[in-house]
PDBML (XML) file of the C-alpha atoms, coordinates in Angstrom:
<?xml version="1.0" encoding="UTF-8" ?>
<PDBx:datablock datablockName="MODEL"
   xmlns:PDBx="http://pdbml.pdb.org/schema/pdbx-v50.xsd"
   xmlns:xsi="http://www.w3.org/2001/XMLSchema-instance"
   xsi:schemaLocation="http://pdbml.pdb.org/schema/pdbx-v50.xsd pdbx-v50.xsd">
   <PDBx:atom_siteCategory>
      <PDBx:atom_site id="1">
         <PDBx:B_iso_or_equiv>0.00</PDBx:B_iso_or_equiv>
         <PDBx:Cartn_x>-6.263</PDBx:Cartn_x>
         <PDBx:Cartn_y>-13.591</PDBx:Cartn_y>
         <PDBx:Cartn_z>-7.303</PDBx:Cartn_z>
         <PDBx:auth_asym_id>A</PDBx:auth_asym_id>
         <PDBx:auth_atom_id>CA</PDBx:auth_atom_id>
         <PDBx:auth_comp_id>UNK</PDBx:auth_comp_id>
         <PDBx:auth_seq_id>1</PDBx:auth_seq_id>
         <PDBx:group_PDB>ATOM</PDBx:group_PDB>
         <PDBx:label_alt_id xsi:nil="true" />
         <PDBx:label_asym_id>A</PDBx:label_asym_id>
         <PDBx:label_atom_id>CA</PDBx:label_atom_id>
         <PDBx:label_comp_id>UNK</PDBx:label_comp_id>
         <PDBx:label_entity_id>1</PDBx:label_entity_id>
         <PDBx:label_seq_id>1</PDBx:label_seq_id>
         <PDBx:occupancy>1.00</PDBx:occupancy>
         <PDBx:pdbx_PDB_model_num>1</PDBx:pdbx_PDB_model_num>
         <PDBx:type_symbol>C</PDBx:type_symbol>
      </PDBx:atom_site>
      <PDBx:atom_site id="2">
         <PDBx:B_iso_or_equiv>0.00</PDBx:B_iso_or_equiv>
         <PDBx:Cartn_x>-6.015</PDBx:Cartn_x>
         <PDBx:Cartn_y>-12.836</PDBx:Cartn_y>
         <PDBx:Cartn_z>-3.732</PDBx:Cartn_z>
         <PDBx:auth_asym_id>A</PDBx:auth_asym_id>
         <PDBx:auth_atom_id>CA</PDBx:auth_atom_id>
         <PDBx:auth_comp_id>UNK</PDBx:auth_comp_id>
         <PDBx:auth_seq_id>2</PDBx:auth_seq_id>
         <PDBx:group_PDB>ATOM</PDBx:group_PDB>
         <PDBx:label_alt_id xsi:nil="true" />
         <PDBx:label_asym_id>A</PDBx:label_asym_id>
         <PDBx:label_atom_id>CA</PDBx:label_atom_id>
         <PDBx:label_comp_id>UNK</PDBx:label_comp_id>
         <PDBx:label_entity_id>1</PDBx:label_entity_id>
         <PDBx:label_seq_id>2</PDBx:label_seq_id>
         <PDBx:occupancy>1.00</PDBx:occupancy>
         <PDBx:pdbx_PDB_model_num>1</PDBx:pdbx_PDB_model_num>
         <PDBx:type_symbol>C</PDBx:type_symbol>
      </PDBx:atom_site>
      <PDBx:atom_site id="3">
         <PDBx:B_iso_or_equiv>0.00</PDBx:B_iso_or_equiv>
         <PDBx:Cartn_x>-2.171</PDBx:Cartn_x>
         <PDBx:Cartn_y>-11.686</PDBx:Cartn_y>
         <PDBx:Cartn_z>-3.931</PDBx:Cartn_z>
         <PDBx:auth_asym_id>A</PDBx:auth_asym_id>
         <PDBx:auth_atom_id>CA</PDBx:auth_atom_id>
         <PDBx:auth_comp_id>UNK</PDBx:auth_comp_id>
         <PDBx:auth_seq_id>3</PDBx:auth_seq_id>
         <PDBx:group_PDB>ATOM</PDBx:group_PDB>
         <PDBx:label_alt_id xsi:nil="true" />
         <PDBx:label_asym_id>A</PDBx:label_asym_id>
         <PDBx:label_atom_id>CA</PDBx:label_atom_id>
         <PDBx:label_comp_id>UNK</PDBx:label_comp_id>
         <PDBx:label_entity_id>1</PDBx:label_entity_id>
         <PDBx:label_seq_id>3</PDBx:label_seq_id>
         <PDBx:occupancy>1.00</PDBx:occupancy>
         <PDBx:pdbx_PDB_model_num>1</PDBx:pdbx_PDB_model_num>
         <PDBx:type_symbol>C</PDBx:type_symbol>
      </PDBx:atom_site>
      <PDBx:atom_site id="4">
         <PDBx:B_iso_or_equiv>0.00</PDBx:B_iso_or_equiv>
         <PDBx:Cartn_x>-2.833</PDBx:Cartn_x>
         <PDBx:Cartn_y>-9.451</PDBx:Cartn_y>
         <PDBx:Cartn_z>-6.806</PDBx:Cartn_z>
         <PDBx:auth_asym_id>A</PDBx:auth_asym_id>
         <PDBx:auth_atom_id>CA</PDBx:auth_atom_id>
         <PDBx:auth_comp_id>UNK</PDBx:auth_comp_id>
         <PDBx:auth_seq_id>4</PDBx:auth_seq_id>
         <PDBx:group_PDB>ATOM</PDBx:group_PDB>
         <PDBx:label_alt_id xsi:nil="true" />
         <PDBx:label_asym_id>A</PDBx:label_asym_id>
         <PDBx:label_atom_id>CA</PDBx:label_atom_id>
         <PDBx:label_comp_id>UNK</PDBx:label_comp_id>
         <PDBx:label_entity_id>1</PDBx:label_entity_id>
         <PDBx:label_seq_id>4</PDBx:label_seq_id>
         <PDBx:occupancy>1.00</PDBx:occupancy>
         <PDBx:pdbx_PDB_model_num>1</PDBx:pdbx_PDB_model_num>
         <PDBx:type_symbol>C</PDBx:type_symbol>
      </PDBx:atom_site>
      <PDBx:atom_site id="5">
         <PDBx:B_iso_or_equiv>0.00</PDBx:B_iso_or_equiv>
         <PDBx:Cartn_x>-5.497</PDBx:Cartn_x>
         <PDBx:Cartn_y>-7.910</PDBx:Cartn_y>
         <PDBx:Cartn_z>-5.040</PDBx:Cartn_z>
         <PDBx:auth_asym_id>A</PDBx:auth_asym_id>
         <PDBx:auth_atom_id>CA</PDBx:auth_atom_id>
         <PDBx:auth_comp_id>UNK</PDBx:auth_comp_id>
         <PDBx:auth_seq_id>5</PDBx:auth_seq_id>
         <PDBx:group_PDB>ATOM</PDBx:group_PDB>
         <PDBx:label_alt_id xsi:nil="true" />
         <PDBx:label_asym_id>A</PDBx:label_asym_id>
         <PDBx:label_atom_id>CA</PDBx:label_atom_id>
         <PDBx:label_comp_id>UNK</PDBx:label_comp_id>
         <PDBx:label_entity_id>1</PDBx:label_entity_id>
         <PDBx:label_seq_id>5</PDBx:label_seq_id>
         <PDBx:occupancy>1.00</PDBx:occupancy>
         <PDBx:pdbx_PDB_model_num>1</PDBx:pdbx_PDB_model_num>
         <PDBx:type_symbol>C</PDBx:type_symbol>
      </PDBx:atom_site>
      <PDBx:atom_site id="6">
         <PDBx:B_iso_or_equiv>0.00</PDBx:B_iso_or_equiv>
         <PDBx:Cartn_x>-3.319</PDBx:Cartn_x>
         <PDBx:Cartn_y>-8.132</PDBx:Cartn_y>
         <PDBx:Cartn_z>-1.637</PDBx:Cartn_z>
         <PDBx:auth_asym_id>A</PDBx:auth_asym_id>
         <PDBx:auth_atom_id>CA</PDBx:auth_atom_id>
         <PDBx:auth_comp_id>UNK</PDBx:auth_comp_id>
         <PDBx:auth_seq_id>6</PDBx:auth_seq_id>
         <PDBx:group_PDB>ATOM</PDBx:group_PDB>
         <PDBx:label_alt_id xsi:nil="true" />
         <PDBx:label_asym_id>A</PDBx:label_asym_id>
         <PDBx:label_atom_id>CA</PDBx:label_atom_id>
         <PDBx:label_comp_id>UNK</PDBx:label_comp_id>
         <PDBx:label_entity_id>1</PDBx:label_entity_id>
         <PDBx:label_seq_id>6</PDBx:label_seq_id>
         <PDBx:occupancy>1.00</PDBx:occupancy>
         <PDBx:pdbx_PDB_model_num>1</PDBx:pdbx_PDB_model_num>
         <PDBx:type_symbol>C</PDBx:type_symbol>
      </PDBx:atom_site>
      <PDBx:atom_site id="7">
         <PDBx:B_iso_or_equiv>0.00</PDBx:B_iso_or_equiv>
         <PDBx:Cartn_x>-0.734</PDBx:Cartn_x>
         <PDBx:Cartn_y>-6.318</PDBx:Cartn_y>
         <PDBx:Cartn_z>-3.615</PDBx:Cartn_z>
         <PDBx:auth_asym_id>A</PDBx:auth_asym_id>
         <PDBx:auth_atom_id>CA</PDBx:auth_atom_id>
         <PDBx:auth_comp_id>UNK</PDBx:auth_comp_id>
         <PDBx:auth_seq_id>7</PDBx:auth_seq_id>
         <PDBx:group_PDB>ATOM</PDBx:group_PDB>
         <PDBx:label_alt_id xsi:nil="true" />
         <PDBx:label_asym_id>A</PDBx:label_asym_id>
         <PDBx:label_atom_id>CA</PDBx:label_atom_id>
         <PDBx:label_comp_id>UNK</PDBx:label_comp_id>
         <PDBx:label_entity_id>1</PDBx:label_entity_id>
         <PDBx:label_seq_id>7</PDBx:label_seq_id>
         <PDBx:occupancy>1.00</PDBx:occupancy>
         <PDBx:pdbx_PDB_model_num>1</PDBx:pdbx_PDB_model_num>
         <PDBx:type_symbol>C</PDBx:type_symbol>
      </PDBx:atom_site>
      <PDBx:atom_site id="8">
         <PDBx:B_iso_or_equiv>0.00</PDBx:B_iso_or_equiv>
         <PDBx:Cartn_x>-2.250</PDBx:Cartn_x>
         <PDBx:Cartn_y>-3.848</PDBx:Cartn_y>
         <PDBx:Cartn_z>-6.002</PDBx:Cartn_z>
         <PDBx:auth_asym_id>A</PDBx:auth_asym_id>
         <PDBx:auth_atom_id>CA</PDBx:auth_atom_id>
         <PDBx:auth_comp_id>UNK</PDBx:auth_comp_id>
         <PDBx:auth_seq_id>8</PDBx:auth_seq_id>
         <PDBx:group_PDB>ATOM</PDBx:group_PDB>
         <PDBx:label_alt_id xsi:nil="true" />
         <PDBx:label_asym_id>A</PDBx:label_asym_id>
         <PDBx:label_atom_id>CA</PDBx:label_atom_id>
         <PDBx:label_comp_id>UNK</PDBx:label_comp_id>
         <PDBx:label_entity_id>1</PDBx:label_entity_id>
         <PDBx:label_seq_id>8</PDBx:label_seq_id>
         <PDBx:occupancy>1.00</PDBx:occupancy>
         <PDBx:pdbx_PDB_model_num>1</PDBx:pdbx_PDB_model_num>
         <PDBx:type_symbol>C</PDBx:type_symbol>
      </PDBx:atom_site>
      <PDBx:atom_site id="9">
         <PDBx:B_iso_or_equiv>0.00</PDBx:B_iso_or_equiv>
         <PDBx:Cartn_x>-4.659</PDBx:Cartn_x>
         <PDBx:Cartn_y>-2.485</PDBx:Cartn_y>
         <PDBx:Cartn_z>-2.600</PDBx:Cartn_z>
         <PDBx:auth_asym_id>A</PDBx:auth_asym_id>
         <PDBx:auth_atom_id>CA</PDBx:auth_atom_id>
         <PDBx:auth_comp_id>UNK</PDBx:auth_comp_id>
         <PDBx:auth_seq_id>9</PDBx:auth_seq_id>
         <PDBx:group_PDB>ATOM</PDBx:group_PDB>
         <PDBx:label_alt_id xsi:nil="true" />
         <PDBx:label_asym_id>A</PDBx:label_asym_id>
         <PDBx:label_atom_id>CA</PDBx:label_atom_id>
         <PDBx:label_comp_id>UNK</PDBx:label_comp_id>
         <PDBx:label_entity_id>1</PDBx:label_entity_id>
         <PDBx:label_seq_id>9</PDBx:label_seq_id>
         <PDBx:occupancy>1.00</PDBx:occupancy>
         <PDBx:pdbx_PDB_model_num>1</PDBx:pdbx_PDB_model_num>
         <PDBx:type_symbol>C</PDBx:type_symbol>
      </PDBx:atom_site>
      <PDBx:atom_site id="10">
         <PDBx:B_iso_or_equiv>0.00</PDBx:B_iso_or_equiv>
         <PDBx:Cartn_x>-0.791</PDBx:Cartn_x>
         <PDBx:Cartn_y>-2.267</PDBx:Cartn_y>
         <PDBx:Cartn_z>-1.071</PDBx:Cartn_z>
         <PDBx:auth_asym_id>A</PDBx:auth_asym_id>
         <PDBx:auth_atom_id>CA</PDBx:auth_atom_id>
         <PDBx:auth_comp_id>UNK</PDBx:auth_comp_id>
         <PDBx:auth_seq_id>10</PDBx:auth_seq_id>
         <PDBx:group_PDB>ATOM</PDBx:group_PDB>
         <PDBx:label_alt_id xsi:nil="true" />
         <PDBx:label_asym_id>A</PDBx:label_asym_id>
         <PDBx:label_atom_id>CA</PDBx:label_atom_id>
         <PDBx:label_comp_id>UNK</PDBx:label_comp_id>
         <PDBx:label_entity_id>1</PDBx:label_entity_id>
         <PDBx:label_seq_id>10</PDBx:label_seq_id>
         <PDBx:occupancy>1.00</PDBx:occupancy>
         <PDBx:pdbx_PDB_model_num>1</PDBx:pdbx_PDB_model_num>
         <PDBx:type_symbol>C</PDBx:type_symbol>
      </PDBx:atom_site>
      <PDBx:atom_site id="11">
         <PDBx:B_iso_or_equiv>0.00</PDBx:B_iso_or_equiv>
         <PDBx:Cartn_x>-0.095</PDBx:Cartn_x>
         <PDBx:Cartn_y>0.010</PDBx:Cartn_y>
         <PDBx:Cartn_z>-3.792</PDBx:Cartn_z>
         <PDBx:auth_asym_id>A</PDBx:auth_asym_id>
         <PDBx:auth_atom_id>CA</PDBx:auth_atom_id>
         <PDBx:auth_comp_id>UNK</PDBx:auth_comp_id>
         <PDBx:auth_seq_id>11</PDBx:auth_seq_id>
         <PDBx:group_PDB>ATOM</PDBx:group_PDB>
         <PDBx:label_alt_id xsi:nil="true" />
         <PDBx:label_asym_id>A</PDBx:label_asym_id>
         <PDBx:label_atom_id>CA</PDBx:label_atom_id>
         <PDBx:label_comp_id>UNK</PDBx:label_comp_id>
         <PDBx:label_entity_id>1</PDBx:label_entity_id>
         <PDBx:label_seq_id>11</PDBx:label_seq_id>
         <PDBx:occupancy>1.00</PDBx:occupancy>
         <PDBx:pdbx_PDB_model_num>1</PDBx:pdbx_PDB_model_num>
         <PDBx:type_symbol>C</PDBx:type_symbol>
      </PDBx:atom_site>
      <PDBx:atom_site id="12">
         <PDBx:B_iso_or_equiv>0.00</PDBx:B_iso_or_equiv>
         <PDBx:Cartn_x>-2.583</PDBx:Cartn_x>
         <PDBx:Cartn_y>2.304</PDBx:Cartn_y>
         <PDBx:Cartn_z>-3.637</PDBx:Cartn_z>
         <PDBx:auth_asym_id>A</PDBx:auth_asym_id>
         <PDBx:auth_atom_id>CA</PDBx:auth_atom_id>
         <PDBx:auth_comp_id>UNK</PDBx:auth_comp_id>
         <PDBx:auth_seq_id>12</PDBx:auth_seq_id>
         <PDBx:group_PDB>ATOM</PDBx:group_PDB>
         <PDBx:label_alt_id xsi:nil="true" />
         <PDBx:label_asym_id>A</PDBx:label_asym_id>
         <PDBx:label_atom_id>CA</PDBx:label_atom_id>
         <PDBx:label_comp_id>UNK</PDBx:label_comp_id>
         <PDBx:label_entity_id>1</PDBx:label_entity_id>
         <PDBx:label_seq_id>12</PDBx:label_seq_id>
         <PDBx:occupancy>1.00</PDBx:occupancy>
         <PDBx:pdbx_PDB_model_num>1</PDBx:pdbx_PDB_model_num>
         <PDBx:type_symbol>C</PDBx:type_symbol>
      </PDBx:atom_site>
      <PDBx:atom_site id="13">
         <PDBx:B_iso_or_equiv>0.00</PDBx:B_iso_or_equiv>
         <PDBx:Cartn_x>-2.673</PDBx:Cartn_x>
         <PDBx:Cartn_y>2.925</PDBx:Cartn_y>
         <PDBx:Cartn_z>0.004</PDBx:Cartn_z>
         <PDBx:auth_asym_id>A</PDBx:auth_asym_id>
         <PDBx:auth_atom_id>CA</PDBx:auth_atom_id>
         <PDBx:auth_comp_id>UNK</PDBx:auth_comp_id>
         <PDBx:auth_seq_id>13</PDBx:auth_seq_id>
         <PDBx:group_PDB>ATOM</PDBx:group_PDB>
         <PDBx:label_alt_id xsi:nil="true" />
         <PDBx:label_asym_id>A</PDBx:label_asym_id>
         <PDBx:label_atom_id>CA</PDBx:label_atom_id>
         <PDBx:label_comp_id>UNK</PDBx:label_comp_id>
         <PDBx:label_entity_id>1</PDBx:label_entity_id>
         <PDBx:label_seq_id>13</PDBx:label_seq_id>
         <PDBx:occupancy>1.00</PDBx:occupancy>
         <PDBx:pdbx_PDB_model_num>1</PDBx:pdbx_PDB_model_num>
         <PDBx:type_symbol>C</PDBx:type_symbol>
      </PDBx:atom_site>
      <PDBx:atom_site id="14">
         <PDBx:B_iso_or_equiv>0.00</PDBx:B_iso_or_equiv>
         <PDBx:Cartn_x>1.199</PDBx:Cartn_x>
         <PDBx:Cartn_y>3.834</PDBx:Cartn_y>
         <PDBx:Cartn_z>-0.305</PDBx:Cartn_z>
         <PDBx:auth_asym_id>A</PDBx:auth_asym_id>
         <PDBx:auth_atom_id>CA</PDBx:auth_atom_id>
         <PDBx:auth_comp_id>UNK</PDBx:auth_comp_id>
         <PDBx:auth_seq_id>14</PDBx:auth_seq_id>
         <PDBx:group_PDB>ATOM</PDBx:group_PDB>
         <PDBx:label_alt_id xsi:nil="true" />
         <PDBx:label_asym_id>A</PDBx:label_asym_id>
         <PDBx:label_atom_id>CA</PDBx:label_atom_id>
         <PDBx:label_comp_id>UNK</PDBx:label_comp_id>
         <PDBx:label_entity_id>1</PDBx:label_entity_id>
         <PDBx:label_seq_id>14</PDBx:label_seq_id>
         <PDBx:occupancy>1.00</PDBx:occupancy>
         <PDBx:pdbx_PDB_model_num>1</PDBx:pdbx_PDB_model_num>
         <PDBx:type_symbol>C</PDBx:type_symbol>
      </PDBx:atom_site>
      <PDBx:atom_site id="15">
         <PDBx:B_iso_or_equiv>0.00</PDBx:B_iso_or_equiv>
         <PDBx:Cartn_x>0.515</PDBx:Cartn_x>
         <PDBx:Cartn_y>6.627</PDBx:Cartn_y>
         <PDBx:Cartn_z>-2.398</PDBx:Cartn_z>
         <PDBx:auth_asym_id>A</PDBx:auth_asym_id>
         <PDBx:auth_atom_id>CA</PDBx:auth_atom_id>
         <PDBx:auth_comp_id>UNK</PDBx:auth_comp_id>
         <PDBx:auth_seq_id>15</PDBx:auth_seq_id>
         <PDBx:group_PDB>ATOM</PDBx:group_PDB>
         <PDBx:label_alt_id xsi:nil="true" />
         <PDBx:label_asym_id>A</PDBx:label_asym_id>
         <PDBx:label_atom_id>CA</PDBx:label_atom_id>
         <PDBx:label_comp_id>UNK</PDBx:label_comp_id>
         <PDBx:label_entity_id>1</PDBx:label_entity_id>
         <PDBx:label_seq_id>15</PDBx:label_seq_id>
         <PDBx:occupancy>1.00</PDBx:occupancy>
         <PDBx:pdbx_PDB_model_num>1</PDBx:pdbx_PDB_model_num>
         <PDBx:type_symbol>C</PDBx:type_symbol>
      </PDBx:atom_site>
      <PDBx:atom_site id="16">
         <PDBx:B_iso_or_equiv>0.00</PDBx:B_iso_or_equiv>
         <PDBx:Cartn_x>-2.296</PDBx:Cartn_x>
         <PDBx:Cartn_y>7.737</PDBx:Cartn_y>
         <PDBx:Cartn_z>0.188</PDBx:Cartn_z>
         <PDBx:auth_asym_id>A</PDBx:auth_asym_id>
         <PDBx:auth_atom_id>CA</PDBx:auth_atom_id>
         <PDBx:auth_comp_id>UNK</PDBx:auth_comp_id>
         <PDBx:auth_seq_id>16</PDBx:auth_seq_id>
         <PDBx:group_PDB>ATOM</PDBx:group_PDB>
         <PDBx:label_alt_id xsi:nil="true" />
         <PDBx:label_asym_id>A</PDBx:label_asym_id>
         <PDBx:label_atom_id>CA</PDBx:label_atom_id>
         <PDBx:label_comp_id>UNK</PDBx:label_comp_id>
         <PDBx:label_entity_id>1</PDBx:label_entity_id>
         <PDBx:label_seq_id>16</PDBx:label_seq_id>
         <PDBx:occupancy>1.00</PDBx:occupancy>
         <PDBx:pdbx_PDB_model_num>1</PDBx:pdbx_PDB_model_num>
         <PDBx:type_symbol>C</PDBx:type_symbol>
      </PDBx:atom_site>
      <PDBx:atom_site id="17">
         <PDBx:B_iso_or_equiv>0.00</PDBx:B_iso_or_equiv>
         <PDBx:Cartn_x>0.194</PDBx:Cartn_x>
         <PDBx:Cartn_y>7.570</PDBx:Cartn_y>
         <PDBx:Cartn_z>3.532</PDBx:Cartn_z>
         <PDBx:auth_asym_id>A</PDBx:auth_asym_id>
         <PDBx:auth_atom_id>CA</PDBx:auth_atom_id>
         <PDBx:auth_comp_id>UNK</PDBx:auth_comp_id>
         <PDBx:auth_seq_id>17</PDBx:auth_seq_id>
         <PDBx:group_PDB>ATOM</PDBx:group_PDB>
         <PDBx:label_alt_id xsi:nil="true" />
         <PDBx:label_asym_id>A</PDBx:label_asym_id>
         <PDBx:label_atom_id>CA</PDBx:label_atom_id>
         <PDBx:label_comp_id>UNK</PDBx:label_comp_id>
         <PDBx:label_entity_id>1</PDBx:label_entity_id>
         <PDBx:label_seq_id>17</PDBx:label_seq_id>
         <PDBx:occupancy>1.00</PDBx:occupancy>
         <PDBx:pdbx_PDB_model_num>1</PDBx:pdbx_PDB_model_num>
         <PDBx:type_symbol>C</PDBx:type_symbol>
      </PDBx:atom_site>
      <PDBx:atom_site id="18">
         <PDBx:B_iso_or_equiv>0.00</PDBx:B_iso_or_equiv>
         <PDBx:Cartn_x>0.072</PDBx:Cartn_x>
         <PDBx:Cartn_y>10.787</PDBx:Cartn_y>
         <PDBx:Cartn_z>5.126</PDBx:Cartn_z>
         <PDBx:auth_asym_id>A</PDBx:auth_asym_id>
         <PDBx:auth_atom_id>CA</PDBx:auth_atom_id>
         <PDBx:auth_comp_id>UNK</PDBx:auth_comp_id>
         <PDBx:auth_seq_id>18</PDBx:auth_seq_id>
         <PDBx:group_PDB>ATOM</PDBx:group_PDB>
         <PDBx:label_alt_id xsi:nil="true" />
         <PDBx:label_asym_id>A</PDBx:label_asym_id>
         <PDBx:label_atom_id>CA</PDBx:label_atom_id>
         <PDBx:label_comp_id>UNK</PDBx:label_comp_id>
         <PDBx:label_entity_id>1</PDBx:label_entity_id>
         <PDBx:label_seq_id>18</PDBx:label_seq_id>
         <PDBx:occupancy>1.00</PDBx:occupancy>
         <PDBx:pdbx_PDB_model_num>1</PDBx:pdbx_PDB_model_num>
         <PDBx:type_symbol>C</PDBx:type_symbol>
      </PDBx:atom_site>
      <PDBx:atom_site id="19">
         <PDBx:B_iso_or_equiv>0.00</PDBx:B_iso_or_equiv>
         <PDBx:Cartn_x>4.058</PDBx:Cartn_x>
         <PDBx:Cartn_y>10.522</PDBx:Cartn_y>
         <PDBx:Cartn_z>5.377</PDBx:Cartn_z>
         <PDBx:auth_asym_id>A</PDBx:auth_asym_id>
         <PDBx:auth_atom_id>CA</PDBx:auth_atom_id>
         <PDBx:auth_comp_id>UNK</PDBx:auth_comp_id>
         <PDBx:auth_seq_id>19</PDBx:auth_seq_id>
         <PDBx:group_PDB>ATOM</PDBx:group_PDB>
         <PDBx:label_alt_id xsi:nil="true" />
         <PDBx:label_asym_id>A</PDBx:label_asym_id>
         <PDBx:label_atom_id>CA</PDBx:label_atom_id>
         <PDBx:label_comp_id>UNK</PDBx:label_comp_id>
         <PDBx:label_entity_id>1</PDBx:label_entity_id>
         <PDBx:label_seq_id>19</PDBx:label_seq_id>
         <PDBx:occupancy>1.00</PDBx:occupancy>
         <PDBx:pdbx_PDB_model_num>1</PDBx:pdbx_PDB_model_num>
         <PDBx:type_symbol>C</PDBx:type_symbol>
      </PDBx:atom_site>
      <PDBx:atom_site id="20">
         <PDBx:B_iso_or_equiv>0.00</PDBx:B_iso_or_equiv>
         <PDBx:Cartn_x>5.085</PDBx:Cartn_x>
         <PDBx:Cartn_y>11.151</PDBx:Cartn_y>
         <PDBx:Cartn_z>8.681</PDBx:Cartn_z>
         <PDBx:auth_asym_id>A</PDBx:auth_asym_id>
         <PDBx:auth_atom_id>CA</PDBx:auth_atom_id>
         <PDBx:auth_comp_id>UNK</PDBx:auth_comp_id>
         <PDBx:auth_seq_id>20</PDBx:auth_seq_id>
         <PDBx:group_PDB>ATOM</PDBx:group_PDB>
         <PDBx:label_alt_id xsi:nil="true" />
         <PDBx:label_asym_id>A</PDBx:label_asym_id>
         <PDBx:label_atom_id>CA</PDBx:label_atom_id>
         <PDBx:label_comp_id>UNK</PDBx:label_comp_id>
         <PDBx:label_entity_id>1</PDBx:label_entity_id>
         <PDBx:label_seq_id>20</PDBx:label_seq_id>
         <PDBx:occupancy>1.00</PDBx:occupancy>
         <PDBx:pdbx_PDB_model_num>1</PDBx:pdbx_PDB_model_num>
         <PDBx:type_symbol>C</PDBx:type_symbol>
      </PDBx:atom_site>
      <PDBx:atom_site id="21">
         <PDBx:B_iso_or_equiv>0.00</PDBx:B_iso_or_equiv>
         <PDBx:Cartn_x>6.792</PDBx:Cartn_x>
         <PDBx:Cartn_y>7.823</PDBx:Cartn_y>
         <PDBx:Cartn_z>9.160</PDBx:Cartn_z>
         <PDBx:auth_asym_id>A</PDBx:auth_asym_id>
         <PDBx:auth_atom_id>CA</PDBx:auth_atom_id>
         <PDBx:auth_comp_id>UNK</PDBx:auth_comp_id>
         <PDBx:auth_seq_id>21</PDBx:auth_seq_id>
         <PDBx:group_PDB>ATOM</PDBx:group_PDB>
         <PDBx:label_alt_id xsi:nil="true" />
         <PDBx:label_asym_id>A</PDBx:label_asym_id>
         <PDBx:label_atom_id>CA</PDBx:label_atom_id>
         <PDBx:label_comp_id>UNK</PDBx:label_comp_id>
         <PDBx:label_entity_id>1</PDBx:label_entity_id>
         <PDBx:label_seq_id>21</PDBx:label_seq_id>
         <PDBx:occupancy>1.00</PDBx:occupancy>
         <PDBx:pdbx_PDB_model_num>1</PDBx:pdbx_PDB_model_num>
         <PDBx:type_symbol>C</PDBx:type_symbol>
      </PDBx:atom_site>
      <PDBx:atom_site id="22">
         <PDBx:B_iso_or_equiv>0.00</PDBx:B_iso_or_equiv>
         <PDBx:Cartn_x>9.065</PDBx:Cartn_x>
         <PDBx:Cartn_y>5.549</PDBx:Cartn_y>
         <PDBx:Cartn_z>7.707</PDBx:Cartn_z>
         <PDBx:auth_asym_id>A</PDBx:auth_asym_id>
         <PDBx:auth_atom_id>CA</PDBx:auth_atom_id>
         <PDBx:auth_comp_id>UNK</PDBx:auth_comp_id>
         <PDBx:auth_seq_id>22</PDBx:auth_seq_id>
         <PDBx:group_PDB>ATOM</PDBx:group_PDB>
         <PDBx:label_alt_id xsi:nil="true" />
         <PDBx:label_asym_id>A</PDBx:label_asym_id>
         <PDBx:label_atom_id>CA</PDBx:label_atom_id>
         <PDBx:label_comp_id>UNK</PDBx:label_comp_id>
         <PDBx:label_entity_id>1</PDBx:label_entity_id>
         <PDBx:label_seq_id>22</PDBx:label_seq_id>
         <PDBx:occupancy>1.00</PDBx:occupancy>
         <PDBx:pdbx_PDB_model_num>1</PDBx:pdbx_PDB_model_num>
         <PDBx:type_symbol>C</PDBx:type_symbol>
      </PDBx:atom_site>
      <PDBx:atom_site id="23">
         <PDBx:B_iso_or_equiv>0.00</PDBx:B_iso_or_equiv>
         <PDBx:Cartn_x>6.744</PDBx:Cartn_x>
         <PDBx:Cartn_y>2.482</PDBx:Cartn_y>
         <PDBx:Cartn_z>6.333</PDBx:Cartn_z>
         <PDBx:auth_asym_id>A</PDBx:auth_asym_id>
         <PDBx:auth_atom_id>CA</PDBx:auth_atom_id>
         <PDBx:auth_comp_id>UNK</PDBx:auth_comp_id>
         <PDBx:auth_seq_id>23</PDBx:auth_seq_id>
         <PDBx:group_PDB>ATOM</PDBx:group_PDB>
         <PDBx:label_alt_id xsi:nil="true" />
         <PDBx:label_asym_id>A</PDBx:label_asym_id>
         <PDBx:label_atom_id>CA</PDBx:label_atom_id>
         <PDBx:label_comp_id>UNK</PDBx:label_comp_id>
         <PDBx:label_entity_id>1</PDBx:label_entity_id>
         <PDBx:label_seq_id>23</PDBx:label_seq_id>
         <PDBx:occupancy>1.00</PDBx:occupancy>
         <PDBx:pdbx_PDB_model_num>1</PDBx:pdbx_PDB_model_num>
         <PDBx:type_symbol>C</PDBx:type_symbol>
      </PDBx:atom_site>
      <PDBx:atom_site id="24">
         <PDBx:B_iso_or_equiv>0.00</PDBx:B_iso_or_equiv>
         <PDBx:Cartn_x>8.452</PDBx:Cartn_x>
         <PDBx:Cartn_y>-0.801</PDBx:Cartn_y>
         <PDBx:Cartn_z>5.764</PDBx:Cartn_z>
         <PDBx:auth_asym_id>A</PDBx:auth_asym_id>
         <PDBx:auth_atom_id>CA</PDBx:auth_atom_id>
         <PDBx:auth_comp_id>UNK</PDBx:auth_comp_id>
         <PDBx:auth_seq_id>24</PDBx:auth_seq_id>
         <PDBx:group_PDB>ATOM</PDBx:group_PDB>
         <PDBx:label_alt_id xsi:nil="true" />
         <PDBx:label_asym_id>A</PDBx:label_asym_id>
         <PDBx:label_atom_id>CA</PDBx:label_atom_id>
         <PDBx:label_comp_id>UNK</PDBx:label_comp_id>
         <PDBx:label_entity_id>1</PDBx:label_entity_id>
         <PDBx:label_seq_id>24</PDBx:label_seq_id>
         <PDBx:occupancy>1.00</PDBx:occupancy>
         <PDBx:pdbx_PDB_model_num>1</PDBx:pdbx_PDB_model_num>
         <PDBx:type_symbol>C</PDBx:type_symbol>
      </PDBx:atom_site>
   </PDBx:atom_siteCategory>
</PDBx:datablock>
């Protein structure tokens, strides 16, 4: 439970990045 929570919030907040820098 925690990882896939961990994970999909991970997810989500990638496709919110206001892309002005490399995120590894």
């Amino acid at each position: 439970t925690d990882l896939d929570i961990g994970l999909g919030l991970l997810a989500a907040a990638t496709e919110r990045l206001d892309g002005a820098r490399t995120v590894l």
